[in-house]
N, C-alpha and C. Protein backbone atom coordinates (compact mmCIF):
# COMPACT_ATOMS: atom_id res chain seq x y z
N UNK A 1 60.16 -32.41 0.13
CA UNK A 1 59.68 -31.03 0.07
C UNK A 1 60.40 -30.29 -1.06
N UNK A 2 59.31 -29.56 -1.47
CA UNK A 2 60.28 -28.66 -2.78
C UNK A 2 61.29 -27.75 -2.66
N UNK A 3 61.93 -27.24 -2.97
CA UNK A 3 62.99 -26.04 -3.34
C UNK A 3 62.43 -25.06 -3.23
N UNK A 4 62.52 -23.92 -2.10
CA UNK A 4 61.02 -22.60 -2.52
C UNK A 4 61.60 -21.92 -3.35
N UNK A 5 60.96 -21.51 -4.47
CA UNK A 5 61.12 -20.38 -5.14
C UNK A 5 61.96 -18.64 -4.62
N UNK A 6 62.83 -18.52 -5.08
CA UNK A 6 63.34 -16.99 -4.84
C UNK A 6 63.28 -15.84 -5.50
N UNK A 7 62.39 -14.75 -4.82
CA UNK A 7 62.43 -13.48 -5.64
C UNK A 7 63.78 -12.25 -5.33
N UNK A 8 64.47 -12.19 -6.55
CA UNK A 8 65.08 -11.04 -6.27
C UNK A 8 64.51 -9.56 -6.09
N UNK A 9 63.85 -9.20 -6.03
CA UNK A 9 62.93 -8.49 -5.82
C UNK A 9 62.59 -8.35 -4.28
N UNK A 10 61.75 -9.53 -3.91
CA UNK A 10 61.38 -9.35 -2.49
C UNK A 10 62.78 -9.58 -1.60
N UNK A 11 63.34 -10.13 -1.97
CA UNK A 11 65.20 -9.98 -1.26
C UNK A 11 65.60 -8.67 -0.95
N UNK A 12 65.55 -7.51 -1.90
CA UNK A 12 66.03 -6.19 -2.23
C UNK A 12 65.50 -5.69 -1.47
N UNK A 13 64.07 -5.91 -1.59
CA UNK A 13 62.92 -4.78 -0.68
C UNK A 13 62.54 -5.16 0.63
N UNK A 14 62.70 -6.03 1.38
CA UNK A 14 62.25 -6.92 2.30
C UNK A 14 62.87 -5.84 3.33
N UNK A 15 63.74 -5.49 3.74
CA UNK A 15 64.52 -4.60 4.69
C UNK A 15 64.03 -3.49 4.68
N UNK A 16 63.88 -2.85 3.44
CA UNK A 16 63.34 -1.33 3.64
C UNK A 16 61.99 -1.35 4.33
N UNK A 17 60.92 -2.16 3.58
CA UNK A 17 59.57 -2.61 3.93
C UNK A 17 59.50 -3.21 5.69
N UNK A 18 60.54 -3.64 6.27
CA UNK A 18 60.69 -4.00 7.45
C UNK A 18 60.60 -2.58 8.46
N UNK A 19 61.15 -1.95 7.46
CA UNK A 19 61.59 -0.94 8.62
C UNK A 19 60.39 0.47 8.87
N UNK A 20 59.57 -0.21 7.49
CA UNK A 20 58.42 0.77 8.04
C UNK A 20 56.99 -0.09 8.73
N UNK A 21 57.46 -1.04 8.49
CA UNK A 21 56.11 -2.04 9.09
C UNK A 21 56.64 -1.36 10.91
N UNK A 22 58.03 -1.39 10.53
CA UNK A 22 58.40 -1.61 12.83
C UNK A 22 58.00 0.43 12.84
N UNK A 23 57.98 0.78 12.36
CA UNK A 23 57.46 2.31 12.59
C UNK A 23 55.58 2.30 12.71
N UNK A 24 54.85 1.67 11.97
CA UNK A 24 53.37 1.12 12.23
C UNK A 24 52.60 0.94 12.44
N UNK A 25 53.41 -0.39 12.92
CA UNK A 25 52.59 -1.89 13.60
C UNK A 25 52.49 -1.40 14.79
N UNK A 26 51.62 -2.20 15.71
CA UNK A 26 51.42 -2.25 17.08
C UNK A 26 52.42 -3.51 17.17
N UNK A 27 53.33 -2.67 18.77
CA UNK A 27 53.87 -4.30 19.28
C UNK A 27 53.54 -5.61 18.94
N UNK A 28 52.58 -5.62 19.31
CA UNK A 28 51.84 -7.24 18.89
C UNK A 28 50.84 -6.85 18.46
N UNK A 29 50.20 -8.38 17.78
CA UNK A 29 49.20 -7.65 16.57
C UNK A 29 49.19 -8.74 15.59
N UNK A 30 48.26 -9.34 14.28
CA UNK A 30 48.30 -9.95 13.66
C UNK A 30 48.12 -9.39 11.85
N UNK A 31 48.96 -9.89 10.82
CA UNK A 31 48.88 -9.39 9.67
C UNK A 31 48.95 -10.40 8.70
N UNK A 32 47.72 -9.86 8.20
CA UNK A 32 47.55 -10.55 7.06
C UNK A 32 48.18 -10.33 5.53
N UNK A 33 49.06 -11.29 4.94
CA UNK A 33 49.56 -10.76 3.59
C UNK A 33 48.91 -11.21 2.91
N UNK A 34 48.45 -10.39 1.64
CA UNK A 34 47.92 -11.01 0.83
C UNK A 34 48.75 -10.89 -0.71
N UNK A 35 48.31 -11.79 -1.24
CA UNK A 35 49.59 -12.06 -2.30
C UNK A 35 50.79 -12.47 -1.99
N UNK A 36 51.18 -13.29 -1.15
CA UNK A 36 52.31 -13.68 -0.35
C UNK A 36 53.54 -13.89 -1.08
N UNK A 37 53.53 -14.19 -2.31
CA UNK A 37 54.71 -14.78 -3.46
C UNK A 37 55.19 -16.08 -2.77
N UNK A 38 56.53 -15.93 -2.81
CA UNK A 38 57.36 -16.81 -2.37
C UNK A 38 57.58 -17.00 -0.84
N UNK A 39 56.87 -15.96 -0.37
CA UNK A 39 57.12 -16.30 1.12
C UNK A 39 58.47 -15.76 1.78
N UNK A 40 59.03 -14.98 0.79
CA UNK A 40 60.32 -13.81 1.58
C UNK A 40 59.87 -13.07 2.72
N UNK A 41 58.98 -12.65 2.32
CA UNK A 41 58.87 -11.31 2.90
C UNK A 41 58.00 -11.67 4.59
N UNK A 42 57.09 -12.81 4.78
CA UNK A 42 56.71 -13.39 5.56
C UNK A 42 57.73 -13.44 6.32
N UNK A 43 59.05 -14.40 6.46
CA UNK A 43 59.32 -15.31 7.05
C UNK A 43 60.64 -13.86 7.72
N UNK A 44 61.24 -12.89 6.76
CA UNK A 44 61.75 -11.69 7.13
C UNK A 44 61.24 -10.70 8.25
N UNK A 45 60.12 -10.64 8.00
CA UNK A 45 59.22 -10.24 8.82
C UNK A 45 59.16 -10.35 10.34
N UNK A 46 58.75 -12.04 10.09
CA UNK A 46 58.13 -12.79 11.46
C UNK A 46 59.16 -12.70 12.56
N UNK A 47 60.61 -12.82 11.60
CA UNK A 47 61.82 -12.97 12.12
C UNK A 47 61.93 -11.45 13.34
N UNK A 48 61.79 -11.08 12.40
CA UNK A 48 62.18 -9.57 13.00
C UNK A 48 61.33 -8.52 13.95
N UNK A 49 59.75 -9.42 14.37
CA UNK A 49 58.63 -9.00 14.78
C UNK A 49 58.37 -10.31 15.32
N UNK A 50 58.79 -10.23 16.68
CA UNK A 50 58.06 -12.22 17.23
C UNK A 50 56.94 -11.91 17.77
N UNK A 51 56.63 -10.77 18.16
CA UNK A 51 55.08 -10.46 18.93
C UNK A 51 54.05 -10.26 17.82
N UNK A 52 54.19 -10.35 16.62
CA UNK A 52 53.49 -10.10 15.78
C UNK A 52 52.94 -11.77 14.87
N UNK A 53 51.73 -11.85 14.96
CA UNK A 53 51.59 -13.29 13.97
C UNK A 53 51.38 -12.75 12.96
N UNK A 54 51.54 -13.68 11.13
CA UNK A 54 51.52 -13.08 10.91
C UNK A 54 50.82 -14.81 10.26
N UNK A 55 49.82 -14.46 8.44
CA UNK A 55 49.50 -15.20 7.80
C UNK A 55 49.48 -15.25 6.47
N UNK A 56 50.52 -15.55 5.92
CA UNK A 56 50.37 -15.17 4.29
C UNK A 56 49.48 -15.91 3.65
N UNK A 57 49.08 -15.06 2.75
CA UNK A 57 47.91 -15.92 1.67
C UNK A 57 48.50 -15.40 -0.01
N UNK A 58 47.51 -16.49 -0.90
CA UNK A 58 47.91 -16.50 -2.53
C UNK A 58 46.93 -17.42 -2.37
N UNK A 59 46.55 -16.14 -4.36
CA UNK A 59 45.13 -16.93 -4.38
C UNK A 59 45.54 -18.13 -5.74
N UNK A 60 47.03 -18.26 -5.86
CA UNK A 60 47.58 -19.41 -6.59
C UNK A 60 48.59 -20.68 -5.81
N UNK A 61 47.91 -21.76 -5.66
CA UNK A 61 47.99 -23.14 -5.33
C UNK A 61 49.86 -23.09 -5.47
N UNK A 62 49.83 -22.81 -6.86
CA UNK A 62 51.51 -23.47 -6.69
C UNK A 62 53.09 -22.53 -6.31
N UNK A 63 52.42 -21.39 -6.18
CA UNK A 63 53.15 -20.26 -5.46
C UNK A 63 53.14 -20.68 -3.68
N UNK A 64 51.94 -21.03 -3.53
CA UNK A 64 51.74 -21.01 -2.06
C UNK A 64 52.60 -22.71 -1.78
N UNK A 65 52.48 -23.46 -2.95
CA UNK A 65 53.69 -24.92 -2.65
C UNK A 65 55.17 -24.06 -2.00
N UNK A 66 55.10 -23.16 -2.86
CA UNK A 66 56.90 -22.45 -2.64
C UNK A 66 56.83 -21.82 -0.99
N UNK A 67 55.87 -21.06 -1.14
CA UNK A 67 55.98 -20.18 0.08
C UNK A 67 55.72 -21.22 1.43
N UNK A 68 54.66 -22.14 1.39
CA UNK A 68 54.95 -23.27 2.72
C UNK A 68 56.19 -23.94 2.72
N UNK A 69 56.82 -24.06 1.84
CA UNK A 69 58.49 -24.99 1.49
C UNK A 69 59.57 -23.95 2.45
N UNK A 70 58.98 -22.11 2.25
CA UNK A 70 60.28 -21.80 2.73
C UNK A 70 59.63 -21.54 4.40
N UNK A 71 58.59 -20.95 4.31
CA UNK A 71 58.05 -21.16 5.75
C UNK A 71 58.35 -22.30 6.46
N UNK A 72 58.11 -24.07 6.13
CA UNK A 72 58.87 -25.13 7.13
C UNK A 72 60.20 -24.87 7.35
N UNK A 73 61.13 -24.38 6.47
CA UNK A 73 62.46 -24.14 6.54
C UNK A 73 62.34 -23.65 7.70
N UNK A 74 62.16 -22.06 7.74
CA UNK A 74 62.31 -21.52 8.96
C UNK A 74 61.83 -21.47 9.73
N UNK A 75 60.94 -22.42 10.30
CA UNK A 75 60.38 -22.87 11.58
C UNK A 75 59.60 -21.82 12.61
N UNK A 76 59.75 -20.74 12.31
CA UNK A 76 59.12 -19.73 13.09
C UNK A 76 57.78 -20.03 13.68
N UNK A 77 57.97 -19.42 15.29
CA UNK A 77 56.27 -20.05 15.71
C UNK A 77 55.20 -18.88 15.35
N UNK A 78 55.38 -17.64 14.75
CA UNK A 78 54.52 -16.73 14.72
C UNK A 78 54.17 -16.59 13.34
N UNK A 79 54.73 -17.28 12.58
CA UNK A 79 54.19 -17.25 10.98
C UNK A 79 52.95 -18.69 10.63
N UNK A 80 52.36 -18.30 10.27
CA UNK A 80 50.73 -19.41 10.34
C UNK A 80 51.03 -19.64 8.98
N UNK A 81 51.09 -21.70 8.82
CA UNK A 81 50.73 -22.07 7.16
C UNK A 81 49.84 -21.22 6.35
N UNK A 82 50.67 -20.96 5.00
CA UNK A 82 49.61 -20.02 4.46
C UNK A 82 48.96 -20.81 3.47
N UNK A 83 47.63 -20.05 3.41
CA UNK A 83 46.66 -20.18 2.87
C UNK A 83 46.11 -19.52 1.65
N UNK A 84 45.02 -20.07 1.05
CA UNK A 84 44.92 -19.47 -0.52
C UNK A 84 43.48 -18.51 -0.02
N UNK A 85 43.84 -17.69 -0.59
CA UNK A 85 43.05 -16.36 -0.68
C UNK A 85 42.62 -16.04 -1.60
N UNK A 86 41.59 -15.59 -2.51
CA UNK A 86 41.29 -14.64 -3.85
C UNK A 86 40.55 -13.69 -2.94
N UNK A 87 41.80 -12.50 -3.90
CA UNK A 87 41.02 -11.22 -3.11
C UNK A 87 39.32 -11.12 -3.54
N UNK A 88 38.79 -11.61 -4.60
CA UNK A 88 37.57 -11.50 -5.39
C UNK A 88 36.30 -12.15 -4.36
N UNK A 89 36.80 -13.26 -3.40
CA UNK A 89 35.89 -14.42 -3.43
C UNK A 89 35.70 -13.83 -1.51
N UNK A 90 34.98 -12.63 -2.13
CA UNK A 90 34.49 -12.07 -0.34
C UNK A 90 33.04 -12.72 -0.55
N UNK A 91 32.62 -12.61 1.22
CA UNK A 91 34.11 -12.30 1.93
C UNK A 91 34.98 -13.36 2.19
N UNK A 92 36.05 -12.67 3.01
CA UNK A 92 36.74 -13.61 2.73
C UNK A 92 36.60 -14.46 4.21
N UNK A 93 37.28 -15.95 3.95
CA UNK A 93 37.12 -16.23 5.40
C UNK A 93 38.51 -16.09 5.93
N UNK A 94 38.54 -16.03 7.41
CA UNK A 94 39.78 -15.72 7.96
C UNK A 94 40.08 -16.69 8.84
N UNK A 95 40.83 -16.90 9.76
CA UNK A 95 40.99 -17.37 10.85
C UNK A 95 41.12 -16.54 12.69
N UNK A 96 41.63 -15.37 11.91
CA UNK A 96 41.86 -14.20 12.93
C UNK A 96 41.69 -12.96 12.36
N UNK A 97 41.05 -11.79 13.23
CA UNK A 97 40.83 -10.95 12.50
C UNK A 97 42.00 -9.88 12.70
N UNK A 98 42.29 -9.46 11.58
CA UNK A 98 43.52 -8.87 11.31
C UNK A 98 43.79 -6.98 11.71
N UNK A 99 45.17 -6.91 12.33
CA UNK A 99 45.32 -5.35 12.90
C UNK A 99 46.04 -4.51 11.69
N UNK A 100 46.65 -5.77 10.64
CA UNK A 100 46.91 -5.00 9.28
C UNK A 100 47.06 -6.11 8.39
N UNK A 101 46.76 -5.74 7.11
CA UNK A 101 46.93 -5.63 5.79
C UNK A 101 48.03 -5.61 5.35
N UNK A 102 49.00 -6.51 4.59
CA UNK A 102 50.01 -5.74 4.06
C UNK A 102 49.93 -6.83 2.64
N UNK A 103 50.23 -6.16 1.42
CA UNK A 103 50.40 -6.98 -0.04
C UNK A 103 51.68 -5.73 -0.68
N UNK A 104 52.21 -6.67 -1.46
CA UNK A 104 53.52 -6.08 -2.13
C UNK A 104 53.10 -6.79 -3.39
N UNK A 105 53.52 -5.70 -4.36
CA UNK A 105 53.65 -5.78 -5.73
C UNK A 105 52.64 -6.63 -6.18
N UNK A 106 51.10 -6.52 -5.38
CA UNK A 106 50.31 -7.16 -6.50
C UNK A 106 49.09 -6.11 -7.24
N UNK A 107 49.28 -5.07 -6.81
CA UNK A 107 47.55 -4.24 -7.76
C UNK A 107 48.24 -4.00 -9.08
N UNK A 108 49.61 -3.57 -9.29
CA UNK A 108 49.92 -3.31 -10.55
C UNK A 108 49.97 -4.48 -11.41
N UNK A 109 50.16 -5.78 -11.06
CA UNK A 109 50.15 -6.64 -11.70
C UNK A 109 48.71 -7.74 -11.52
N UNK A 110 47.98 -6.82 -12.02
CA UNK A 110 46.32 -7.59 -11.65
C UNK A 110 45.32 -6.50 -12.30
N UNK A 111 44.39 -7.11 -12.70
CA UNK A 111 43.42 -6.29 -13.33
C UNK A 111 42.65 -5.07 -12.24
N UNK A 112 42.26 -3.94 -12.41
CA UNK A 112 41.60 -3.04 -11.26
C UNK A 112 40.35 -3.66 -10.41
N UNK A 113 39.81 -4.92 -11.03
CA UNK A 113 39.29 -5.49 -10.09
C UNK A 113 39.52 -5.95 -8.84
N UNK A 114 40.76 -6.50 -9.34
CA UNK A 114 41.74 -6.81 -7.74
C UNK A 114 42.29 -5.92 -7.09
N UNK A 115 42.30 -4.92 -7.74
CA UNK A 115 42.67 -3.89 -7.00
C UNK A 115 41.73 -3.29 -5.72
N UNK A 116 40.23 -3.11 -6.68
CA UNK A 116 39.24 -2.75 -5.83
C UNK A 116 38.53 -3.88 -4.70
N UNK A 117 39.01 -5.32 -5.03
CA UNK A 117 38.39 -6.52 -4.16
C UNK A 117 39.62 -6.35 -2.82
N UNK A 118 40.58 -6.15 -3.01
CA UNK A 118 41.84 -5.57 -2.13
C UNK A 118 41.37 -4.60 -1.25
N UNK A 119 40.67 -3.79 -1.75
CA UNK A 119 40.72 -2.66 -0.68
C UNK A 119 39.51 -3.01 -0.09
N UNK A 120 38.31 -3.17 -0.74
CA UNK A 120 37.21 -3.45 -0.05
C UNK A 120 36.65 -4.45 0.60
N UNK A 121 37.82 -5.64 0.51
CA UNK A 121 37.84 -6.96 1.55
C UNK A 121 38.54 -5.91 2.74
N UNK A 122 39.60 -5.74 2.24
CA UNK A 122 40.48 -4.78 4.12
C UNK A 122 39.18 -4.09 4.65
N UNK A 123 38.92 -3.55 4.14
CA UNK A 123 37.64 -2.62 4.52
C UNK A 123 36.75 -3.49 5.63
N UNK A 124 36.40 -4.50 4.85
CA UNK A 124 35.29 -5.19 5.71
C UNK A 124 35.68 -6.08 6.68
N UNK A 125 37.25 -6.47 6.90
CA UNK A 125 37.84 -7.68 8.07
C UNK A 125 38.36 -6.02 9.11
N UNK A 126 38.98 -4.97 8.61
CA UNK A 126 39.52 -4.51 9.45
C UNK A 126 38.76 -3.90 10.67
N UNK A 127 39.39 -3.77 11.80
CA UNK A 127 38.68 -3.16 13.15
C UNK A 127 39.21 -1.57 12.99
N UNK A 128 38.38 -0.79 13.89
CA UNK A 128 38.70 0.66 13.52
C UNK A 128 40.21 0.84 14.13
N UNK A 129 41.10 1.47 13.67
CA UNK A 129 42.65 1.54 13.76
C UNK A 129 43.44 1.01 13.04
N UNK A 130 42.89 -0.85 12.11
CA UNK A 130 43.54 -1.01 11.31
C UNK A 130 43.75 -0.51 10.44
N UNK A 131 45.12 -1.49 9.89
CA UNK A 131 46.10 -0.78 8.60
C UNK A 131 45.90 -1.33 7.46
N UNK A 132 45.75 -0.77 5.96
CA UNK A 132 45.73 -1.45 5.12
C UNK A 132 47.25 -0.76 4.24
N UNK A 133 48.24 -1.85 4.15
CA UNK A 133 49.61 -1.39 3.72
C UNK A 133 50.25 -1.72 2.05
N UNK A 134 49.97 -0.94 1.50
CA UNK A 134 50.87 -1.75 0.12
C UNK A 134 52.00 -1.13 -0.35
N UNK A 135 52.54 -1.83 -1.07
CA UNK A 135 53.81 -1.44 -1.30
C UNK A 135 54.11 -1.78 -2.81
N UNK A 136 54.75 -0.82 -3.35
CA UNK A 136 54.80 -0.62 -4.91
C UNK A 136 55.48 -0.13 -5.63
N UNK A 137 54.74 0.69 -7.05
CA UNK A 137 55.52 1.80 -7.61
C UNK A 137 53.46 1.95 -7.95
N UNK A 138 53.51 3.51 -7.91
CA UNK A 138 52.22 4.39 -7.56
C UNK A 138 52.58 5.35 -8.32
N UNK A 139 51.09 6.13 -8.82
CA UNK A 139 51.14 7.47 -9.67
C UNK A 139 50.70 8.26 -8.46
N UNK A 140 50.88 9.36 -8.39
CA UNK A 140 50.34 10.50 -7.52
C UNK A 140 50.13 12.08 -8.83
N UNK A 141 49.00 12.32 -8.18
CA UNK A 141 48.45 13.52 -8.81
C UNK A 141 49.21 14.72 -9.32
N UNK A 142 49.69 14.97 -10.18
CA UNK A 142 51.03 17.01 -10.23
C UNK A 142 52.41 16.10 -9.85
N UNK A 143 52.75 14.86 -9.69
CA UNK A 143 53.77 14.20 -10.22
C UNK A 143 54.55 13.54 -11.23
N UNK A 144 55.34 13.85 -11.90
CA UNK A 144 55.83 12.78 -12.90
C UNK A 144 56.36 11.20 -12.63
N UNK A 145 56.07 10.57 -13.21
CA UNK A 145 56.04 9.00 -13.29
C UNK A 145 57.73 8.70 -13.61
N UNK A 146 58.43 8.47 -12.77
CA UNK A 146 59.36 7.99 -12.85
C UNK A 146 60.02 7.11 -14.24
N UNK A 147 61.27 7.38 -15.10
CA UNK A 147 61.16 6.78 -16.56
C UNK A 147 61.58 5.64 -16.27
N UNK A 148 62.24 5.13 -15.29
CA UNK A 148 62.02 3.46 -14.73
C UNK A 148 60.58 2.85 -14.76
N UNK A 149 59.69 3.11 -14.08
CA UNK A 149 58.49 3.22 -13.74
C UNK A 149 57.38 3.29 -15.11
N UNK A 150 57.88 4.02 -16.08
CA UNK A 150 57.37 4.58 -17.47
C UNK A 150 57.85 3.05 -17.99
N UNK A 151 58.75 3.10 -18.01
CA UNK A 151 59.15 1.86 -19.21
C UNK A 151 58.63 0.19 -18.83
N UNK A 152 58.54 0.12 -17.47
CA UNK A 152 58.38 -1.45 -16.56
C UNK A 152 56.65 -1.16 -17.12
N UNK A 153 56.40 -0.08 -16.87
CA UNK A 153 54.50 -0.05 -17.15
C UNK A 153 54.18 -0.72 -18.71
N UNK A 154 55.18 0.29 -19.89
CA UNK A 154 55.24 0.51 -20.79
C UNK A 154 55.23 -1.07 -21.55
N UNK A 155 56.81 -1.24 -21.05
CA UNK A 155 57.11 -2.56 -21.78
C UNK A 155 57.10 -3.95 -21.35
N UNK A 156 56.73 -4.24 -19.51
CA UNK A 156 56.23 -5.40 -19.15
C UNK A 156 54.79 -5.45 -18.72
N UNK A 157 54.39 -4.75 -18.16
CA UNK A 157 52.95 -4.30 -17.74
C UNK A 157 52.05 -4.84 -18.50
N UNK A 158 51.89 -3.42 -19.47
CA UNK A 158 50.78 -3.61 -20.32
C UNK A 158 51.22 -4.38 -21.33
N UNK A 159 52.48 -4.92 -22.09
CA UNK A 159 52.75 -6.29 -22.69
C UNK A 159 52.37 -7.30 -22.51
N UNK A 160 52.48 -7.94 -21.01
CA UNK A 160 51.44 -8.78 -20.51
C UNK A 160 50.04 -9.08 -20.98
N UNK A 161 49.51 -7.29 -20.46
CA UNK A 161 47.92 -7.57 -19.90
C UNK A 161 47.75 -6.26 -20.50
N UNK A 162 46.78 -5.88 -21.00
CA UNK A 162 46.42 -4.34 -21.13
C UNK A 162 45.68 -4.21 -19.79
N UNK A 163 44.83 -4.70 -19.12
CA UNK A 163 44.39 -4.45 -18.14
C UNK A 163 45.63 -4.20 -16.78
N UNK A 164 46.58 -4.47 -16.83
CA UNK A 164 47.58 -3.81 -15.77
C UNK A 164 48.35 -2.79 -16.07
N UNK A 165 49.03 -2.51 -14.90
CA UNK A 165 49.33 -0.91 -15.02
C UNK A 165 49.19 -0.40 -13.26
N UNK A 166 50.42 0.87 -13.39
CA UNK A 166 50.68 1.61 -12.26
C UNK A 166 49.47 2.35 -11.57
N UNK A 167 49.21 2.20 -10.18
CA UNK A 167 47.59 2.63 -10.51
C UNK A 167 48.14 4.02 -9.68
N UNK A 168 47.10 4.76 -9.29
CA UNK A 168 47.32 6.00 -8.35
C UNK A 168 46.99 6.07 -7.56
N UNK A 169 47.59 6.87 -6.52
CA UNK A 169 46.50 7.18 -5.13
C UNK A 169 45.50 7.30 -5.40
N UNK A 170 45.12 8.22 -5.94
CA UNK A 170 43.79 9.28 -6.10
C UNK A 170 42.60 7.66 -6.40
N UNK A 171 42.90 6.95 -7.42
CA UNK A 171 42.45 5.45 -7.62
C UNK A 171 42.27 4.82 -6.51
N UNK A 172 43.02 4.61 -5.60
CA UNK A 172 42.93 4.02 -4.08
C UNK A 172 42.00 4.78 -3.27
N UNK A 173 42.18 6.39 -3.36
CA UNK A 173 41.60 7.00 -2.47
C UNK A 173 39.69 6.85 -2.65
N UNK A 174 39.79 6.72 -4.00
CA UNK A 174 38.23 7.07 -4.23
C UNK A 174 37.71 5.60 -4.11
N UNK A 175 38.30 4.61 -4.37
CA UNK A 175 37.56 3.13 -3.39
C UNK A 175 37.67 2.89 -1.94
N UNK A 176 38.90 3.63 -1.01
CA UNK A 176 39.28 3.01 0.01
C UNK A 176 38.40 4.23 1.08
N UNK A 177 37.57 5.47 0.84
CA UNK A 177 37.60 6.55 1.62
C UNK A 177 35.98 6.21 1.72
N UNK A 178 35.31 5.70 0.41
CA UNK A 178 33.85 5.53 0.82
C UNK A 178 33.64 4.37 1.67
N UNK A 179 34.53 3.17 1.71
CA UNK A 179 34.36 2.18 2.10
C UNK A 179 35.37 2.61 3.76
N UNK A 180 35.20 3.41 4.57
CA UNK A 180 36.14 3.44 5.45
C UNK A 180 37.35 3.44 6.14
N UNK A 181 38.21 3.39 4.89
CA UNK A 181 39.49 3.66 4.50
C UNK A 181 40.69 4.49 4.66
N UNK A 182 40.20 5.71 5.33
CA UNK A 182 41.03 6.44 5.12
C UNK A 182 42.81 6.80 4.69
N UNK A 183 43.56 7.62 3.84
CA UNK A 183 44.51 7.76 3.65
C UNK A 183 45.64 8.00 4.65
N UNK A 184 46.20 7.89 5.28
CA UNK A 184 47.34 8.32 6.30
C UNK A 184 48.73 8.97 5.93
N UNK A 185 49.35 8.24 5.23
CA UNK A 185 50.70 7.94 5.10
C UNK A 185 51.29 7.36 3.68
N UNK A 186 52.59 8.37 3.44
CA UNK A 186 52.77 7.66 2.16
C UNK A 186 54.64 7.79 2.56
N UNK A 187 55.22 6.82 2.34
CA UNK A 187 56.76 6.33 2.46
C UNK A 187 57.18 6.46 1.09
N UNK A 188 58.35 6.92 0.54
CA UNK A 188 59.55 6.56 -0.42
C UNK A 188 60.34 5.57 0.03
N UNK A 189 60.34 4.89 -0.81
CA UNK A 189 61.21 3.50 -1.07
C UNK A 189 62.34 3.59 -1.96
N UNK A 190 63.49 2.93 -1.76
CA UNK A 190 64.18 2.79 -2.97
C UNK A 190 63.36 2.09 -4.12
N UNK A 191 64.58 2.71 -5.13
CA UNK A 191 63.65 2.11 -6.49
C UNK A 191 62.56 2.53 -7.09
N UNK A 192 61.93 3.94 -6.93
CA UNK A 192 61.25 4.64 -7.23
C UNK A 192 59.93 3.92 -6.79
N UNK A 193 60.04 3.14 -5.38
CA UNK A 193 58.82 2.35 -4.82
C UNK A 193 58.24 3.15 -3.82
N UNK A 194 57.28 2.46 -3.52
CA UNK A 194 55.91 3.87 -2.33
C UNK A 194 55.65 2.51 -1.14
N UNK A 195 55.24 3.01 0.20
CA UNK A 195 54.60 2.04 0.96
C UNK A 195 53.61 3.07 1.04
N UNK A 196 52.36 2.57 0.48
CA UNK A 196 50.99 3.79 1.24
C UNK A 196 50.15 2.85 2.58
N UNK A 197 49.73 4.15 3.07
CA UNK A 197 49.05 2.98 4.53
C UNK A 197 47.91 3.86 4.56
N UNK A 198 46.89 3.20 4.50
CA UNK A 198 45.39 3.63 4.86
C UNK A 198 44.72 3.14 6.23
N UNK A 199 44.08 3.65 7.11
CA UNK A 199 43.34 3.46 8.22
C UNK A 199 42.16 3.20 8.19
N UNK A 200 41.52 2.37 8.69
CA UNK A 200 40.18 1.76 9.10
C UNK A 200 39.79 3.24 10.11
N UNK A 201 38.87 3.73 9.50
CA UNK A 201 37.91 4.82 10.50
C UNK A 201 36.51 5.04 10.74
């Protein structure tokens, strides 16, 4: 078995992000990640939520090698082998239908297509009450953009890809509100990061 991959990143954030999933979630309940990475944030999770199943997905083959490597590690019975997902390729199929949503750090690093196949797959698996949860760094409307935030956009972002980039609520709101979506909740994170949570209504 391979070595799983480690993000410093999802290490850092994994705790804060814990602590608003347990503010949330329903007791028990099933969540779907999408964009799973390495499988930190899964297996942190599951740990810390046993009534909760949970299923990470990636819609890349050799990310998801890493993230099943650290998932066997930790043996947990409520975390489900994950599976490859493209948010694009709705619908999607599932195995269980999901009480939330949760993806970290992938709309900014993905073209706005994925952004909009993101919200409007949640849209169509979720039951009325579900959550659709992401977690980031976000523009908001009569706010300034953080110069951390300015420069990661600036000089890794759009270096990359011109098509990526910090997106906004207001961007979320106007795909996620026609499609049943509604806005709820918006968290500060360290690190000039956001958890936003939208409702199935």
């Amino acid at each position: 078995m391979i070595e799983p991959a480690s993000s410093p990143a999802a290490e850092r954030n994994k705790g804060p992000i814990l602590e608003v999933l347990k503010e949330i979630l329903p007791p028990r309940g099933r969540v779907l990640e999408i964009a799973c990475g390495t499988g930190q944030h899964a297996v942190h999770f599951a740990a810390a939520l046993p009534e909760v199943e949970l299923l990470p997905t990636d819609a890349d083959p050799e990310v998801l090698r890493h993230a099943a490597a650290r998932i066997a590690q930790a043996g947990l019975p409520n975390v489900r082998a994950p599976e490859r997902l493209d948010v694009h390729e709705r619908p999607w199929s599932l195995p269980f239908e999901p009480t939330a949503i949760f993806s970290a750090n992938m709309i900014h690093i993905a073209p706005p297509s994925a952004m909009e196949a993101l919200v409007l797959g949640a849209a169509e698996v979720l039951d009325v009450g579900g959550l659709l949860v992401l977690y980031g760094p976000f523009r908001f409307e009569g706010e300034p953009l953080a110069e951390s935030n300015l420069a990661f956009e600036r000089d890794f972002l759009k270096a990359r890809d011109p098509r990526f980039g910090i997106r906004s609520l207001e961007e979320l709101r106007a795909l996620a509100e026609p499609a049943g979506l509604a806005y709820a909740r918006r968290f500060a994170m360290p690190a000039n990061n956001y958890v936003l949570v939208f409702e199935k209504r």
